[in-house]
C-alpha atoms as a PDB file:
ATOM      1  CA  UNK A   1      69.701 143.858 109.063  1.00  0.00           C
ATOM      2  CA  UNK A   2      69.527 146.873 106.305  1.00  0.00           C
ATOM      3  CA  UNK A   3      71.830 146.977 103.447  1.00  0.00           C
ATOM      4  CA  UNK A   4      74.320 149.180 103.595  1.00  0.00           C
ATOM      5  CA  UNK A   5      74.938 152.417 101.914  1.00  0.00           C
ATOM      6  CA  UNK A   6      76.866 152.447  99.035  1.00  0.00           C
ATOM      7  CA  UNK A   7      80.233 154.490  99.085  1.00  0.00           C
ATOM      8  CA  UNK A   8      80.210 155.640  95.846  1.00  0.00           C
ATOM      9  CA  UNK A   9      78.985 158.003  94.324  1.00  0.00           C
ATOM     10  CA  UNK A  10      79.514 159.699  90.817  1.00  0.00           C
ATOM     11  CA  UNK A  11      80.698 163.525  90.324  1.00  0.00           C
ATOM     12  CA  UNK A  12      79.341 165.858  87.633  1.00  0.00           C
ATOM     13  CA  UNK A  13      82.330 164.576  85.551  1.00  0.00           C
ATOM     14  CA  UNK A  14      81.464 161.413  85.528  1.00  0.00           C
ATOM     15  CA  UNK A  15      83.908 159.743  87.519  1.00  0.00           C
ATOM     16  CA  UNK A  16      83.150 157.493  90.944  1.00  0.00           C
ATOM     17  CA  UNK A  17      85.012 157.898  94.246  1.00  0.00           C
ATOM     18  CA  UNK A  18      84.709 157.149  97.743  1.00  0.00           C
ATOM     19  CA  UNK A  19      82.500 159.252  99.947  1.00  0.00           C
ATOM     20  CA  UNK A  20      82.168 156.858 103.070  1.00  0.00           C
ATOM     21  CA  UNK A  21      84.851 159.297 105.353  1.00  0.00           C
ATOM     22  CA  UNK A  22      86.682 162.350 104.598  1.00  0.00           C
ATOM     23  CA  UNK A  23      87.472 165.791 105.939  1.00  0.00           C
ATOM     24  CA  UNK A  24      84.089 168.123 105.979  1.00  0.00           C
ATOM     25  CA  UNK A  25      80.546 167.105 106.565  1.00  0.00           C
ATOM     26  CA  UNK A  26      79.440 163.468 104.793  1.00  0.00           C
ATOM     27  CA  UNK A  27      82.236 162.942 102.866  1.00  0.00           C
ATOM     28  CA  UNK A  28      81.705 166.116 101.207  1.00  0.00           C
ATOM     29  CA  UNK A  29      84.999 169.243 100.976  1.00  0.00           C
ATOM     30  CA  UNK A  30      84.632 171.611 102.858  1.00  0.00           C
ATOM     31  CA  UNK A  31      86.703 175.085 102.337  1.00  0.00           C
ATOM     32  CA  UNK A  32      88.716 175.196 105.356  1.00  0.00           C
ATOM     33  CA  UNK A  33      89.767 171.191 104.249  1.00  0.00           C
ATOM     34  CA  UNK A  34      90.642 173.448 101.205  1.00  0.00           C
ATOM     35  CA  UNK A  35      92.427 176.302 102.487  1.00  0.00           C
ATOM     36  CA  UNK A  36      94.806 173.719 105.155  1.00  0.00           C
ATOM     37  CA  UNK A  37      95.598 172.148 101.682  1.00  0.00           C
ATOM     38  CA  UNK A  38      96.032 174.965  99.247  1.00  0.00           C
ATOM     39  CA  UNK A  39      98.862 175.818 101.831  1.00  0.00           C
ATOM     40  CA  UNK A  40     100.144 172.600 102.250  1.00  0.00           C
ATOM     41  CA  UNK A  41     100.563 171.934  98.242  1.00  0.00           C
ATOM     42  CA  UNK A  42     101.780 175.247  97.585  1.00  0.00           C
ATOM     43  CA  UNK A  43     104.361 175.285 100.179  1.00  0.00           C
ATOM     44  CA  UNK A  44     105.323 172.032  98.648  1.00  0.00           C
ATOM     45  CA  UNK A  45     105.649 172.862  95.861  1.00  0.00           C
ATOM     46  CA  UNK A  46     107.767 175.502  96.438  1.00  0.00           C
ATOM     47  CA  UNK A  47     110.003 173.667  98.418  1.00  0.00           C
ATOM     48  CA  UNK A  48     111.012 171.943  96.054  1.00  0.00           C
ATOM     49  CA  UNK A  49     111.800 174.207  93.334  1.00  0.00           C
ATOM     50  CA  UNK A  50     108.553 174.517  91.646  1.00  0.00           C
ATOM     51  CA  UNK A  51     105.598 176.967  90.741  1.00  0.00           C
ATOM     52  CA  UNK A  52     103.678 177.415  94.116  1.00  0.00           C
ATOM     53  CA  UNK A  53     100.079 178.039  92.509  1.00  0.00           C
ATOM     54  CA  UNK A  54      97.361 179.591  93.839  1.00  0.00           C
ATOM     55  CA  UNK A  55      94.257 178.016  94.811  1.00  0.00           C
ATOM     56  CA  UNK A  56      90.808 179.042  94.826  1.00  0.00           C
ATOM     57  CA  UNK A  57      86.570 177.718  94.176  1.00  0.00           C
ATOM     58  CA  UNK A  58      84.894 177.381  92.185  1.00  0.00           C
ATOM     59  CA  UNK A  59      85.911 177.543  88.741  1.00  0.00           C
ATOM     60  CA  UNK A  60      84.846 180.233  86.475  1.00  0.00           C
ATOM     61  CA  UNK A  61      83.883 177.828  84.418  1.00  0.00           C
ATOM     62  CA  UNK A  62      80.271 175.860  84.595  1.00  0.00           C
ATOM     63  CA  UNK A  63      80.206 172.164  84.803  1.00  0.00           C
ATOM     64  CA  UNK A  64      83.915 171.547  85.261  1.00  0.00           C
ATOM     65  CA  UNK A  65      85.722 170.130  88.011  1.00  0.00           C
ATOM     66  CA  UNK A  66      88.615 171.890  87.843  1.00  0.00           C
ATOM     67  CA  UNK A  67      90.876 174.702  85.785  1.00  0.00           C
ATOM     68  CA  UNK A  68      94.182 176.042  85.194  1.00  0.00           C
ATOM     69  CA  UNK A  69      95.176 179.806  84.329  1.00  0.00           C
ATOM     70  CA  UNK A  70      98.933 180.765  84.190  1.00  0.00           C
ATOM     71  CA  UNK A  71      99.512 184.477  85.399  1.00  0.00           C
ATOM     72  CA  UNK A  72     102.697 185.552  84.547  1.00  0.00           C
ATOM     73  CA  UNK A  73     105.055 183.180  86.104  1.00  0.00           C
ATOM     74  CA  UNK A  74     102.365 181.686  88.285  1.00  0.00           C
ATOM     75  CA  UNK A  75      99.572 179.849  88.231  1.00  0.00           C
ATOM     76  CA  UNK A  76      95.930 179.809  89.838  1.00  0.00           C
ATOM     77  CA  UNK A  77      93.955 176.384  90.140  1.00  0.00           C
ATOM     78  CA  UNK A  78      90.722 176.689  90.789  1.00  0.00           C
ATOM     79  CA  UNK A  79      88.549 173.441  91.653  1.00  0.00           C
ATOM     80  CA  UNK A  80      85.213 172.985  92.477  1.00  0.00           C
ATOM     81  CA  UNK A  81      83.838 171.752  95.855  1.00  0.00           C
ATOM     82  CA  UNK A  82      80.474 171.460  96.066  1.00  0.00           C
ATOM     83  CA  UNK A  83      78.523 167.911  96.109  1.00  0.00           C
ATOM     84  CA  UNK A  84      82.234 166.498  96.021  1.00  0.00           C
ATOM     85  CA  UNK A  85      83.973 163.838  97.854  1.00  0.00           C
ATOM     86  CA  UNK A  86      87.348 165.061  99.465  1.00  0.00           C
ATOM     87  CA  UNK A  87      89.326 162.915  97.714  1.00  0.00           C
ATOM     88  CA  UNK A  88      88.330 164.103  94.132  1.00  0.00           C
ATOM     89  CA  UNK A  89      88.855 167.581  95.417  1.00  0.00           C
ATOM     90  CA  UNK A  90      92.488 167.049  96.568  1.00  0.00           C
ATOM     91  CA  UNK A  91      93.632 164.527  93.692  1.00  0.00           C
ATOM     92  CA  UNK A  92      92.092 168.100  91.149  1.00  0.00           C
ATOM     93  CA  UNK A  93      94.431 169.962  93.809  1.00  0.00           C
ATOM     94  CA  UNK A  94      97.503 167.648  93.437  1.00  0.00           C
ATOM     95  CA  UNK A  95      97.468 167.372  90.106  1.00  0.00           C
ATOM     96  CA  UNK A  96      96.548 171.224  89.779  1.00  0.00           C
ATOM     97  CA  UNK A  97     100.189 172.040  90.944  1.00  0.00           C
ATOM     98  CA  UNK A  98     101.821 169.000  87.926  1.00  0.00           C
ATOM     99  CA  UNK A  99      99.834 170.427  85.436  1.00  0.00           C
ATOM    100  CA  UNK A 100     101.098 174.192  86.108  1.00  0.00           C
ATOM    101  CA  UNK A 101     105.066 172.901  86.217  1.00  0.00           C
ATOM    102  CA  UNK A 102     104.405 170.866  83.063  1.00  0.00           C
ATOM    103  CA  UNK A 103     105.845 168.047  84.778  1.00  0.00           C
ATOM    104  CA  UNK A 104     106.005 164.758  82.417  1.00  0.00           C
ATOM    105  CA  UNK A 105     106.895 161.122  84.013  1.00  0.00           C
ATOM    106  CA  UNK A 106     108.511 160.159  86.110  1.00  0.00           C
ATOM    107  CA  UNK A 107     109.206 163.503  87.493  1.00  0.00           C
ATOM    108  CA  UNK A 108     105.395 164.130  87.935  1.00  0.00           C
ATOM    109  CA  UNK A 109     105.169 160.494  89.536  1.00  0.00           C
ATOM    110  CA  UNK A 110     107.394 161.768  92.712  1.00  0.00           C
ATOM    111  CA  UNK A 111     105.634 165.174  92.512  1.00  0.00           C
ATOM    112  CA  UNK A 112     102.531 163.809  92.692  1.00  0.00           C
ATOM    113  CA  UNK A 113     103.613 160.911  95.311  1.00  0.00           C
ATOM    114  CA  UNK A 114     105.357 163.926  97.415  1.00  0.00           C
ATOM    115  CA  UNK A 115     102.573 166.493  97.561  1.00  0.00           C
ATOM    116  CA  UNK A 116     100.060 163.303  98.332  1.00  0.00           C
ATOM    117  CA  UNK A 117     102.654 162.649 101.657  1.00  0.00           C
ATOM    118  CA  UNK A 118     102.789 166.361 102.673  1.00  0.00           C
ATOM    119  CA  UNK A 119      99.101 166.007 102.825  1.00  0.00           C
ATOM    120  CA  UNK A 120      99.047 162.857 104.237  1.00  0.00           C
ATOM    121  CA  UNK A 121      97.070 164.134 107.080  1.00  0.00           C
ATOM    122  CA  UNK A 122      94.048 164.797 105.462  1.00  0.00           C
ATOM    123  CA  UNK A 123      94.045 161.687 102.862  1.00  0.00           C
ATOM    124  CA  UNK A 124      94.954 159.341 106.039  1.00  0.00           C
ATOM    125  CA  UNK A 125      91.917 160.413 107.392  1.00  0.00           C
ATOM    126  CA  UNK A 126      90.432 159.380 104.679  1.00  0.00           C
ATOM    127  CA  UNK A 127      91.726 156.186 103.984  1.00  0.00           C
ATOM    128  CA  UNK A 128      91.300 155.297 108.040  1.00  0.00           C
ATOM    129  CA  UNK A 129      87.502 155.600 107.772  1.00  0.00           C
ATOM    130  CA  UNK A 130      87.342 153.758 104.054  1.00  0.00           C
ATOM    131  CA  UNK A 131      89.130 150.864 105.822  1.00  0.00           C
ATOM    132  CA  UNK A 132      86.589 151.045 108.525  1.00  0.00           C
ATOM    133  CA  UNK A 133      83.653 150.880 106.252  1.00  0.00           C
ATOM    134  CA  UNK A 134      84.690 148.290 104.162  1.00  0.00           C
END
């Protein structure tokens, strides 16, 4: 029988996560898994009193996952997709919309556990096919 393939793989920052099942093609974002979400969190977000930032990809920046300008009274998070696994992308997302409301624990700990549930579509698919691969 041949070995499995492994289900992780590291990102340009160095960290490992999951690729085995996610939104897009192999495990990879995708931008309309991007755009579902950016409307998701932002809605959210400002539901429930905060700043509703905007999302877009890549960053301006080479070599980094993910940045944060603040426009006025707003924000813009911009996070990169490419040769990513989903997860990465949306946890950069998620944490994208604590880092532009300066949230501190344990108010960011419910942000962050909200924002995960209103997208709970797109990370259950995720962890259904992790589960299935294990």
């Amino acid at each position: 029988m041949p070995a499995p393939a492994p289900l992780a793989a590291a990102t340009s920052a160095g960290r490992t996560a999951d690729t085995a099942g996610s939104p897009g093609r192999g495990g990879q974002a995708s931008t309309v898994d991007f755009a579902g979400a950016a409307r998701t969190l932002t809605s959210t977000a400002r539901s429930m009193g905060l700043i509703g930032p905007s999302f877009r990809c890549p960053p301006r920046l080479v070599g980094v996952d993910r940045t944060i300008r603040r426009r006025g009274d707003g924000a813009i998070v911009a996070v990169r997709l490419r040769e990513r696994p989903w997860p990465a992308v949306l946890a950069d997302m998620i944490e994208g919309v604590v880092v532009a409301n300066a949230l501190h624990p344990p108010a960011a700990d419910r942000v962050r556990a909200d924002l995960w549930r209103a997208c709970a579509g797109q990370a259950g698919d995720t962890e259904r096919h992790v589960s299935a691969a294990a």
